[in-house]
C-alpha atoms as a PDB file:
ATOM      1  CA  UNK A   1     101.267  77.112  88.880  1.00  0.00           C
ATOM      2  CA  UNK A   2     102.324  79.534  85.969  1.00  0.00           C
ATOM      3  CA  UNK A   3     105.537  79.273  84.644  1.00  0.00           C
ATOM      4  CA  UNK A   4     108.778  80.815  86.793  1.00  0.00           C
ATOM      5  CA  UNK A   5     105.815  81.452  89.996  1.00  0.00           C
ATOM      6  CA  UNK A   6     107.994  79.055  92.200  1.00  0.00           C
ATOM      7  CA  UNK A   7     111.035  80.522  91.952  1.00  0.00           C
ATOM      8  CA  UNK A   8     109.321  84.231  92.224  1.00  0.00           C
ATOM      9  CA  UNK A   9     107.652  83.210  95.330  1.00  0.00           C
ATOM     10  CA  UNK A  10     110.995  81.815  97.073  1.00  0.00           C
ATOM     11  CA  UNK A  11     112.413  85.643  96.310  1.00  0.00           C
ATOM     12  CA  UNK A  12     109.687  87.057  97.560  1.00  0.00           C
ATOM     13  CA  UNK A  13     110.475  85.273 100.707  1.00  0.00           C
ATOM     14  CA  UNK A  14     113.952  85.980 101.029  1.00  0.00           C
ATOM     15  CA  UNK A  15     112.862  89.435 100.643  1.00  0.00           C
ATOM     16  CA  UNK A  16     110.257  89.252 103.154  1.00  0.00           C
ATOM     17  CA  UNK A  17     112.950  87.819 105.653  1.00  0.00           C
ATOM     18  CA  UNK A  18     114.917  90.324 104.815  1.00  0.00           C
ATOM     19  CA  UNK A  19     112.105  93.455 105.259  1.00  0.00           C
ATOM     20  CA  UNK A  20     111.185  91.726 108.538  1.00  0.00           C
ATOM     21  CA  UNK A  21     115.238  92.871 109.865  1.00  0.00           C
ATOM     22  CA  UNK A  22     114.738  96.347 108.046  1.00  0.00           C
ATOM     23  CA  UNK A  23     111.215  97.599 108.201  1.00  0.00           C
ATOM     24  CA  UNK A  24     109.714  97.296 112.012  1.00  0.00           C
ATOM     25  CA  UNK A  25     107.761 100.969 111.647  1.00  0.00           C
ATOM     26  CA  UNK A  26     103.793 101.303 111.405  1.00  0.00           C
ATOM     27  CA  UNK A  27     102.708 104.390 110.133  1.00  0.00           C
ATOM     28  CA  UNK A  28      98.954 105.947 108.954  1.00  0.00           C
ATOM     29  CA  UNK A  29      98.284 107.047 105.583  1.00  0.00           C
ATOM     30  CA  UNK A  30      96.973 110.466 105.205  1.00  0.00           C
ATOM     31  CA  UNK A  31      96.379 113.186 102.395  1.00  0.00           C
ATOM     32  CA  UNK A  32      99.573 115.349 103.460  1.00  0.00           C
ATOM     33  CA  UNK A  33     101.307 117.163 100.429  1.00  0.00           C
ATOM     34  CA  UNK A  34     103.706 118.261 102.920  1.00  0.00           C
ATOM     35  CA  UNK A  35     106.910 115.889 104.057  1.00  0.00           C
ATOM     36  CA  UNK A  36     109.494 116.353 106.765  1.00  0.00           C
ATOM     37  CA  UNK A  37     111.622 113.803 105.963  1.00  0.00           C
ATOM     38  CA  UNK A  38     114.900 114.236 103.415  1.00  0.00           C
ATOM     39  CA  UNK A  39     112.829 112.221 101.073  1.00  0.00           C
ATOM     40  CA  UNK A  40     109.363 114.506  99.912  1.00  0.00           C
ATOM     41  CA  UNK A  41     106.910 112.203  98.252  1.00  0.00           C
ATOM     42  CA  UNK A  42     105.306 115.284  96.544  1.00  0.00           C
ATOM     43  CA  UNK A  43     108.812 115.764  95.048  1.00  0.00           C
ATOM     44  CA  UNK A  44     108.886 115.791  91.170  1.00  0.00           C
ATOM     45  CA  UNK A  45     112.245 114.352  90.011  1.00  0.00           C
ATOM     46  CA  UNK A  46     113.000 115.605  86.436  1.00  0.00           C
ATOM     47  CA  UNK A  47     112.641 112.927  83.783  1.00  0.00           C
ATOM     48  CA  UNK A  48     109.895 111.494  86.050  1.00  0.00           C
ATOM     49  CA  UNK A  49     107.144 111.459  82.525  1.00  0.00           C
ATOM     50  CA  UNK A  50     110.080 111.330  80.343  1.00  0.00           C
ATOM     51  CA  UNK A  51     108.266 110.342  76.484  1.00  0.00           C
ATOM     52  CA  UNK A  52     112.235 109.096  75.311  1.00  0.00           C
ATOM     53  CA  UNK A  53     112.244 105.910  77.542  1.00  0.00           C
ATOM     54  CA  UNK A  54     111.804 103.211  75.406  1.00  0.00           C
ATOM     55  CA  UNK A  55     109.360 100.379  75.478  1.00  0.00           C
ATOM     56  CA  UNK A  56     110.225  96.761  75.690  1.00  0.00           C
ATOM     57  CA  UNK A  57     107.096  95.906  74.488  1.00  0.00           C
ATOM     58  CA  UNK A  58     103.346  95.245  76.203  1.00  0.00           C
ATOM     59  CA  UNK A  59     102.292  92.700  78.458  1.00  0.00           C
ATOM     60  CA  UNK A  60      98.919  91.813  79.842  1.00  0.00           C
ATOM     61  CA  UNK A  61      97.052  90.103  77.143  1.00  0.00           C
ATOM     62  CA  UNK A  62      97.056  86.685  76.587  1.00  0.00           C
ATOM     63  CA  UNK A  63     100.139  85.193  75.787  1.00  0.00           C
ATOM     64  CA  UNK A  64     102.334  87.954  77.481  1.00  0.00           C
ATOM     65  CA  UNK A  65     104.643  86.903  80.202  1.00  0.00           C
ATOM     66  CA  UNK A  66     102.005  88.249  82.186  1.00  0.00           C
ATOM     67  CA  UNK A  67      98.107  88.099  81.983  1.00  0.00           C
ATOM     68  CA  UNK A  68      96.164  90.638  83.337  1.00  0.00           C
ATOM     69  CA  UNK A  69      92.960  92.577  83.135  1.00  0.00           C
ATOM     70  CA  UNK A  70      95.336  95.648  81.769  1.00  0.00           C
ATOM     71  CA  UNK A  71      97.579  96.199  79.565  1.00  0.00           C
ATOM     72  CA  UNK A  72     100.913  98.595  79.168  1.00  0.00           C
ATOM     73  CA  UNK A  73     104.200  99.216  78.037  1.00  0.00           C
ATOM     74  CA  UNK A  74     107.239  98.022  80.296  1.00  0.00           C
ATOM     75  CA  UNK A  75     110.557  99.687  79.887  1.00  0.00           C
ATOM     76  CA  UNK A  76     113.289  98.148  77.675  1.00  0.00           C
ATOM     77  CA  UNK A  77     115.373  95.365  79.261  1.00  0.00           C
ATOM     78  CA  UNK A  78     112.823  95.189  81.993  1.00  0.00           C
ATOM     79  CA  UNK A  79     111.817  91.693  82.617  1.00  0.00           C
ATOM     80  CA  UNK A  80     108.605  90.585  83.332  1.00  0.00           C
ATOM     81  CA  UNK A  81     107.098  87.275  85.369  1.00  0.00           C
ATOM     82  CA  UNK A  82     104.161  85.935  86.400  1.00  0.00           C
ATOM     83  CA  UNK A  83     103.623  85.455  90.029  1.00  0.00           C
ATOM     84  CA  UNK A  84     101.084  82.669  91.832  1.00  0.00           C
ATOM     85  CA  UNK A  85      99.029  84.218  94.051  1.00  0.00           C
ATOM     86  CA  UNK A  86      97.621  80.836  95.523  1.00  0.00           C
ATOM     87  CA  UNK A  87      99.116  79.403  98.835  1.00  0.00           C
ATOM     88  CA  UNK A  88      99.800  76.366  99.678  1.00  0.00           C
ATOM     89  CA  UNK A  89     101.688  75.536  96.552  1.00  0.00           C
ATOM     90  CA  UNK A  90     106.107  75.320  96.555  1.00  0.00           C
ATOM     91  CA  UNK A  91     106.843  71.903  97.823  1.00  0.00           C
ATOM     92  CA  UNK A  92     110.514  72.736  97.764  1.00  0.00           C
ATOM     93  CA  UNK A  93     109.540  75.700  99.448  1.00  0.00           C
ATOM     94  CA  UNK A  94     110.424  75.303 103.492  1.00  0.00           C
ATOM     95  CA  UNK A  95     107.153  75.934 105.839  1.00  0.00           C
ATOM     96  CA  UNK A  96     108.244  79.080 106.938  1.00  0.00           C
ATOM     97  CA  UNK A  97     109.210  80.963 103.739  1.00  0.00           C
ATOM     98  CA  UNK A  98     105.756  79.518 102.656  1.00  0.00           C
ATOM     99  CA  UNK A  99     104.207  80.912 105.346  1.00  0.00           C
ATOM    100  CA  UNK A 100     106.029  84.759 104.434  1.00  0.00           C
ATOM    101  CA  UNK A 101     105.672  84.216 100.624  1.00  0.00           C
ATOM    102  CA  UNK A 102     101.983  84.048 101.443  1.00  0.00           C
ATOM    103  CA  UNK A 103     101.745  86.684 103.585  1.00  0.00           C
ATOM    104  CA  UNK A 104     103.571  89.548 100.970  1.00  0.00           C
ATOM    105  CA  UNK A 105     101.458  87.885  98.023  1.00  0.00           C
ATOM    106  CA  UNK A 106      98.359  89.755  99.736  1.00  0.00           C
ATOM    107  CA  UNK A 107      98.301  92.916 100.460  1.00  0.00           C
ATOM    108  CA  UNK A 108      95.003  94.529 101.560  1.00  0.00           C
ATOM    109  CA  UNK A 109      92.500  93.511  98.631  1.00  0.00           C
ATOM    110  CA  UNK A 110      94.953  92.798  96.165  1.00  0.00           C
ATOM    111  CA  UNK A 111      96.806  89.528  95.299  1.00  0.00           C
ATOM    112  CA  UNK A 112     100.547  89.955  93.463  1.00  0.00           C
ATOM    113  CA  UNK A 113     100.406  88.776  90.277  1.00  0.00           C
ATOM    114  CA  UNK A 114     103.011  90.074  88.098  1.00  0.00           C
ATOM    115  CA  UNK A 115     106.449  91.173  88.840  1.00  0.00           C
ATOM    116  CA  UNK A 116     108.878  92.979  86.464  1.00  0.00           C
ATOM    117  CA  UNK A 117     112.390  93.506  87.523  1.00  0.00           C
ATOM    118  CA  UNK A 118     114.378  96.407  86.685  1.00  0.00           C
ATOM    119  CA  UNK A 119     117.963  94.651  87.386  1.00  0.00           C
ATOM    120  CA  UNK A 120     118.519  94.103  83.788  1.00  0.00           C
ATOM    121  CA  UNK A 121     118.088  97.527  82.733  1.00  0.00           C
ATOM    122  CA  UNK A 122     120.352  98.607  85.824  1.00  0.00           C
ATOM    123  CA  UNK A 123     118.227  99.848  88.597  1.00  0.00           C
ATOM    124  CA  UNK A 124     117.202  97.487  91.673  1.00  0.00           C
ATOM    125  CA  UNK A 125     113.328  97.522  92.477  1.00  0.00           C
ATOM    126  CA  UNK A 126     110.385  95.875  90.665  1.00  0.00           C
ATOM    127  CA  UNK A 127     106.923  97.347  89.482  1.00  0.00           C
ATOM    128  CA  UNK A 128     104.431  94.581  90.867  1.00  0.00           C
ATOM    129  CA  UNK A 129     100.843  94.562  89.717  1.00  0.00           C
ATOM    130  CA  UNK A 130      98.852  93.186  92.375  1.00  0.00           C
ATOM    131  CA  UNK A 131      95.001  92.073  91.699  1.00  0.00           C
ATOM    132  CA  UNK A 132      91.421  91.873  93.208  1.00  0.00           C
ATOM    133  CA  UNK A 133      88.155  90.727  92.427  1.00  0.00           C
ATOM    134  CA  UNK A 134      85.940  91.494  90.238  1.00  0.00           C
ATOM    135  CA  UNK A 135      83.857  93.942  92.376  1.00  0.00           C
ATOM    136  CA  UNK A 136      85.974  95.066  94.870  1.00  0.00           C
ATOM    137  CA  UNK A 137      85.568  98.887  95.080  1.00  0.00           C
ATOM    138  CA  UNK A 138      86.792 101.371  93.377  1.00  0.00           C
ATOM    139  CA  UNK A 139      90.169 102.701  92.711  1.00  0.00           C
ATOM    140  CA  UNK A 140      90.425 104.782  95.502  1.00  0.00           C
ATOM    141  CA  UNK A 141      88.969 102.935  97.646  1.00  0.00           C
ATOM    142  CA  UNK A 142      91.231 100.307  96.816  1.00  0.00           C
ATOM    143  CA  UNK A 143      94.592 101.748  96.478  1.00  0.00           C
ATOM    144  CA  UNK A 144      93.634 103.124  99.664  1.00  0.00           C
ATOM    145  CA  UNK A 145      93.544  99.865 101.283  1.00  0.00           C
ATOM    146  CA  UNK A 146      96.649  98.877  99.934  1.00  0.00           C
ATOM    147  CA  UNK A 147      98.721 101.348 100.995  1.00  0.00           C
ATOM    148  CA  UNK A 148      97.015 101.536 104.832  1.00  0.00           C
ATOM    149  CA  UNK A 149      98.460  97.425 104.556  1.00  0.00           C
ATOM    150  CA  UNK A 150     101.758  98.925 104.061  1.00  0.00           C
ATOM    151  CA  UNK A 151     103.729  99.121 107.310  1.00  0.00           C
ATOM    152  CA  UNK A 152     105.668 102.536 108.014  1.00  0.00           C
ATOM    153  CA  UNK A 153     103.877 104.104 105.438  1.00  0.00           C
ATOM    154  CA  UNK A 154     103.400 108.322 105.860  1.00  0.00           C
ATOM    155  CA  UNK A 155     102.872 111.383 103.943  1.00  0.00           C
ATOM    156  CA  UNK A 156     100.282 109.858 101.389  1.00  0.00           C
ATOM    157  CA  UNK A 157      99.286 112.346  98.480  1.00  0.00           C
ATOM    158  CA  UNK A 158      96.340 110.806  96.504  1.00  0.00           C
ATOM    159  CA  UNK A 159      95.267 112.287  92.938  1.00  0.00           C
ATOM    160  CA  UNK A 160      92.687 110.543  90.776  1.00  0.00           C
ATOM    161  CA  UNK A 161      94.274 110.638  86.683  1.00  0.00           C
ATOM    162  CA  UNK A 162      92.424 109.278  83.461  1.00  0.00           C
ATOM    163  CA  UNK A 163      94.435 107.147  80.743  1.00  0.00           C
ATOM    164  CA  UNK A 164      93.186 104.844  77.880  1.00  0.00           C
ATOM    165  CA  UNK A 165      89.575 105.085  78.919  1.00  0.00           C
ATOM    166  CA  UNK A 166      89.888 104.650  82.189  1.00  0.00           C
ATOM    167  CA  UNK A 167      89.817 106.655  85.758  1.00  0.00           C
ATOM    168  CA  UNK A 168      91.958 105.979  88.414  1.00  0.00           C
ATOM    169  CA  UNK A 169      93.620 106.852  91.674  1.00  0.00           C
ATOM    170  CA  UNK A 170      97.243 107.427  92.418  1.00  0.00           C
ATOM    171  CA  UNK A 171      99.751 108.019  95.500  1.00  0.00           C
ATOM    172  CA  UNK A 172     102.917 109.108  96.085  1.00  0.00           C
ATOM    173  CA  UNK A 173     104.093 108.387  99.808  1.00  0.00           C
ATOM    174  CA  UNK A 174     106.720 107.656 102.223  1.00  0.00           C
ATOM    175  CA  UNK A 175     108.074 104.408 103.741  1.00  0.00           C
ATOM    176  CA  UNK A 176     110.464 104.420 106.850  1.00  0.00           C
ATOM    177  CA  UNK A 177     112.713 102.006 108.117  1.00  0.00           C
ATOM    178  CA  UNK A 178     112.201 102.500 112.241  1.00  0.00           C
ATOM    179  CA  UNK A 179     115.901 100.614 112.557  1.00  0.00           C
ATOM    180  CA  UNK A 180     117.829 102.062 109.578  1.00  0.00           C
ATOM    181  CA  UNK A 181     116.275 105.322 110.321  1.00  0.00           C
ATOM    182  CA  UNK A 182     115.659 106.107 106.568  1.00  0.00           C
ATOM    183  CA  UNK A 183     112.714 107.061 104.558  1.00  0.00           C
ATOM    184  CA  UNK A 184     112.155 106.395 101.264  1.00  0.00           C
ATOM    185  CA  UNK A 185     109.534 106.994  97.916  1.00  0.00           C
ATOM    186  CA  UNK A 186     107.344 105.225  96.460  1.00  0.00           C
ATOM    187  CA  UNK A 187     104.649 105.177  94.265  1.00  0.00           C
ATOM    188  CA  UNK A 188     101.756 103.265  93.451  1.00  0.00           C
ATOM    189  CA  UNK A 189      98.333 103.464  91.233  1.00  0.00           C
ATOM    190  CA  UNK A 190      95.115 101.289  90.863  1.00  0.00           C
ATOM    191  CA  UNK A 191      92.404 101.496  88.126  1.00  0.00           C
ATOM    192  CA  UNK A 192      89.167  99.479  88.321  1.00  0.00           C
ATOM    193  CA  UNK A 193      87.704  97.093  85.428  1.00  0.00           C
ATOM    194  CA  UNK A 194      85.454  94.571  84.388  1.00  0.00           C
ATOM    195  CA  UNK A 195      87.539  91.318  85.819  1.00  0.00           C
ATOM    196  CA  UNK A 196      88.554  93.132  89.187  1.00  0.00           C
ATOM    197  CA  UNK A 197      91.114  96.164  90.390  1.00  0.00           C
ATOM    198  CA  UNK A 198      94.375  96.595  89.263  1.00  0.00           C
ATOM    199  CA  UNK A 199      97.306  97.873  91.436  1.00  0.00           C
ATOM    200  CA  UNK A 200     100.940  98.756  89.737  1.00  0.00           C
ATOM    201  CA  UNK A 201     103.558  99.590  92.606  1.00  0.00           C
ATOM    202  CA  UNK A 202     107.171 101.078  92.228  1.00  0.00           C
ATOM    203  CA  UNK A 203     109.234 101.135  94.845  1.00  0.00           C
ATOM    204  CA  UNK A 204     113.322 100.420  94.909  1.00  0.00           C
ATOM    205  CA  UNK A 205     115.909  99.937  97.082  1.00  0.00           C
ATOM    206  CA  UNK A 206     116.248 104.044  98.154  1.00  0.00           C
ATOM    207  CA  UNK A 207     114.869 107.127  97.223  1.00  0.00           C
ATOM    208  CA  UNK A 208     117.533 107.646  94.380  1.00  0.00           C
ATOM    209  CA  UNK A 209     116.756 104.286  92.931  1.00  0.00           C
ATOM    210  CA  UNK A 210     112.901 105.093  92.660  1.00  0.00           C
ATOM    211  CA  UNK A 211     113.375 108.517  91.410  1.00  0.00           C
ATOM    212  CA  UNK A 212     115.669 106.727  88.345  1.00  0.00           C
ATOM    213  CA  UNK A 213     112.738 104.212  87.930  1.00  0.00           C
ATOM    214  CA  UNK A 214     109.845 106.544  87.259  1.00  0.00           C
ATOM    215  CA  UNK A 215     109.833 107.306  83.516  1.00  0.00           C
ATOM    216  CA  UNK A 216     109.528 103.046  83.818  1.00  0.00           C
ATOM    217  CA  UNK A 217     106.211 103.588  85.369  1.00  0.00           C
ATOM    218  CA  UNK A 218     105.143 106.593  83.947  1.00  0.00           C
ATOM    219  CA  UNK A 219     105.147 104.885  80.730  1.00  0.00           C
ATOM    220  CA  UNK A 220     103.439 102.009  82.260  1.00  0.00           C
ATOM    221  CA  UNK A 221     100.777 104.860  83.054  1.00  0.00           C
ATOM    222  CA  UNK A 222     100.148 106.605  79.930  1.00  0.00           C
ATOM    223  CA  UNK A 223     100.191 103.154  78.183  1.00  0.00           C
ATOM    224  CA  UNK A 224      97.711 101.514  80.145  1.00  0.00           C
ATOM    225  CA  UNK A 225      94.748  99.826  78.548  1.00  0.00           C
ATOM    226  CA  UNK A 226      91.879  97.929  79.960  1.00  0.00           C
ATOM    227  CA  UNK A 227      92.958  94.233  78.711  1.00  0.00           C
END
């Protein structure tokens, strides 16, 4: 298991226990630049590709806190972790937040494999990078999949972008809690390469809190790099 994956997979659990009380909606993706809701994922919040965030330097290559088929910038005072995909593994883990943990490691074709949390910079959400194999697809296709695995999920807006060298797809789209009766943003992307698809997800506790985290993953974006 890589380094700190234990204790990332016991938070993803507690998380996922915690999602299971606030999220109980299902909802089908669509291309739909229009949104009802409060919260418009075709929205542009200013400072969203804000160039004066500063980077905290690159992970993805070998020796980074995380190792991935990319590359990119994080944010400064974002911290970054490496997550085990695998099941199975966690003795100290009890059978049932096993059993979650490996459930919200996968979603759709992708395994999480990286996790960088904003709470030291002073926001609360995480970008998460989630893999697939090599030959799984193509962006689209992929980040497609991933966000249909997403439950309460509306108002999807694909648009395909280029950065580094290479192509990819990207969504912006809504998430509602059925029992809280909110909707939030969120964002996502996936790029294809050699060693398999790459998906990098933003989401955040509300709306507000993802609109104050995107210059964090548009500079994750515009830095990206096939590893």
């Amino acid at each position: 298991m890589l380094v700190g994956a234990g204790h990332v997979r016991r938070r993803l659990a507690q998380a996922a226990l915690l999602a299971g009380v606030l999220t109980a909606c299902s909802g089908t993706a669509e291309d739909d630049p229009k949104a009802t809701s409060s919260a418009s994922a075709s929205a542009e919040p200013a400072g969203a590709d804000d160039p004066a965030v500063k980077s905290g330097g690159t992970i993805g290559a070998a020796g980074s806190a995380c190792e991935l088929p990319v590359t990119f910038d994080i944010a400064e005072g974002w911290k970054a972790e490496a997550v085990d995909g695998e099941d199975g593994s966690g003795e100290a883990d009890s059978e049932l937040a096993q059993e979650i943990a490996g459930a919200l490691l996968h979603q759709g074709p992708v395994t999480a494999t990286c996790e960088i949390d904003a709470k030291p910079a002073g926001n609360i959400g995480f970008l998460r990078i989630w893999k697939g194999k090599a030959g799984d697809g193509d962006a689209r296709a992929v980040l497609e999949a991933f966000v249909k695995a997403e439950k309460g999920v509306s108002k999807a807006k694909y648009s395909a972008f280029e950065t580094g060298g290479l192509t990819g797809a990207e969504v912006k789209y809504l998430v509602t809690s059925e029992l809280l009766d909110e909707t939030k943003e969120e964002s996502a992307l996936a790029v294809a390469t050699k060693r398999g698809p790459v998906v990098i997800h933003l989401g955040g506790m509300d709306t507000d809190e993802h609109r104050a985290m995107l210059p964090a993953y548009e500079l994750a974006k515009r830095t990206l790099r096939a590893g």
